[in-house]
Protein backbone atom coordinates (compact mmCIF):
# COMPACT_ATOMS: atom_id res chain seq x y z
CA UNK A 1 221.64 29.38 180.26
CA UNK A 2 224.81 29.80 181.79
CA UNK A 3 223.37 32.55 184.51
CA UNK A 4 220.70 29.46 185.69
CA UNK A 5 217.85 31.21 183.66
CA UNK A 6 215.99 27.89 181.79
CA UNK A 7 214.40 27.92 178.17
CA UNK A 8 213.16 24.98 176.32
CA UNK A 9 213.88 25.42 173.02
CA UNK A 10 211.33 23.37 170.52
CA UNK A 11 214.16 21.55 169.16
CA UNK A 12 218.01 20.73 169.35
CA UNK A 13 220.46 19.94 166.41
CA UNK A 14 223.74 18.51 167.59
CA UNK A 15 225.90 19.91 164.49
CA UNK A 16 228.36 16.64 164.35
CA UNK A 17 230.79 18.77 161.98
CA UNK A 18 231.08 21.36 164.12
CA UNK A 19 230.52 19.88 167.52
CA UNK A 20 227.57 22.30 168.38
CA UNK A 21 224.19 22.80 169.02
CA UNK A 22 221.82 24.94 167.20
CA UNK A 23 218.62 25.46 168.84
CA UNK A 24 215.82 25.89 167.01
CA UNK A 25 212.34 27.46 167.75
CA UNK A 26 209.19 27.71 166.01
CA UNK A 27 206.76 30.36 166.90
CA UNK A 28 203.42 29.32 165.65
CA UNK A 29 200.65 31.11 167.78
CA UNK A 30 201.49 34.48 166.39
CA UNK A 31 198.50 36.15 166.30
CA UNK A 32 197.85 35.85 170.40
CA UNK A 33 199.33 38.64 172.05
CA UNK A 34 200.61 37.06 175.39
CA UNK A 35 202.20 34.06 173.21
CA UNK A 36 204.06 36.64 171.03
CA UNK A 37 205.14 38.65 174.20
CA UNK A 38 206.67 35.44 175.59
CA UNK A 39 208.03 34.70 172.06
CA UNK A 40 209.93 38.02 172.47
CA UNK A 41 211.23 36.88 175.95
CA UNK A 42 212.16 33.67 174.78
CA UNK A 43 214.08 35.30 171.43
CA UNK A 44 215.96 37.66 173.84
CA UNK A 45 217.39 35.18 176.43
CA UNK A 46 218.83 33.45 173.48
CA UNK A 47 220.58 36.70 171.78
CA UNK A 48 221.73 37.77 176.07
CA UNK A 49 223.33 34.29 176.37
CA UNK A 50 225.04 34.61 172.50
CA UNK A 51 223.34 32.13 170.50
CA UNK A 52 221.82 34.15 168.32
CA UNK A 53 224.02 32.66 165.88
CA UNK A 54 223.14 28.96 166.97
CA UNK A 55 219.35 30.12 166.63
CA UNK A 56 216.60 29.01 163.87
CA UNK A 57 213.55 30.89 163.95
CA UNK A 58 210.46 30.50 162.04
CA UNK A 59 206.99 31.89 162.71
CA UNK A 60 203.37 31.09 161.78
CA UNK A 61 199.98 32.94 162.81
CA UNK A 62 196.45 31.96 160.88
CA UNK A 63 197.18 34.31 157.90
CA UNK A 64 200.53 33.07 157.25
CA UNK A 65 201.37 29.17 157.64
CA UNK A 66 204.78 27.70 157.89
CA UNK A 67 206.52 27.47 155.37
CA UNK A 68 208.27 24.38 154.88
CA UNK A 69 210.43 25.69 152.12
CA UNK A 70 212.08 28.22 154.11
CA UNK A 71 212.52 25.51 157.34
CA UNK A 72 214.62 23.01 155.07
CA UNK A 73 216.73 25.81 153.66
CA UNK A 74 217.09 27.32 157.65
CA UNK A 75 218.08 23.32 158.88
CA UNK A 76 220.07 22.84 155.58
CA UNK A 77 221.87 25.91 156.21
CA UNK A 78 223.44 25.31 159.67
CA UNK A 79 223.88 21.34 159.56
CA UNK A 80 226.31 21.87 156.27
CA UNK A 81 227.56 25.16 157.63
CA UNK A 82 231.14 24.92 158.61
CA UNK A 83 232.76 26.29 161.36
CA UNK A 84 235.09 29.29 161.29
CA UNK A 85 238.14 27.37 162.36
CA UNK A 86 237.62 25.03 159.22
């Protein structure tokens, strides 16, 4: 981050189209209490540094798996999104 602060995101997209990257995170130990306070942590460095908008999120705990559906629509969404100077 630009203030030296360092997060690892789970993955980076280089968006080609809109030379950019979008970070994206999956949060998949939701149901332990220090993991989701981190989580939180983690979430609001992004959104101080102002990439909440170059952010996926998704979340899992034991009662609710990932869903895969809603990944691929997140990924398809921002790798055919187009920038707002095109």
């Amino acid at each position: 981050m630009g203030d030296g602060t360092i997060v690892y995101p789970d993955f980076t997209i280089y968006d080609v189209r809109n030379n950019r990257l979008v970070y994206y995170e999956h949060f998949g130990m939701m149901d332990d209490l220090h993991y989701v306070n981190n989580a939180i942590r983690k979430h609001n460095e992004y959104l101080k540094h102002g990439l909440g908008n170059d952010l996926i999120m998704t979340f899992e705990s034991s009662q609710k798996p990932l869903d895969l559906e809603a990944v691929e629509a997140q990924v398809k969404k921002y790798a055919l999104a187009k920038s707002a100077t095109n």
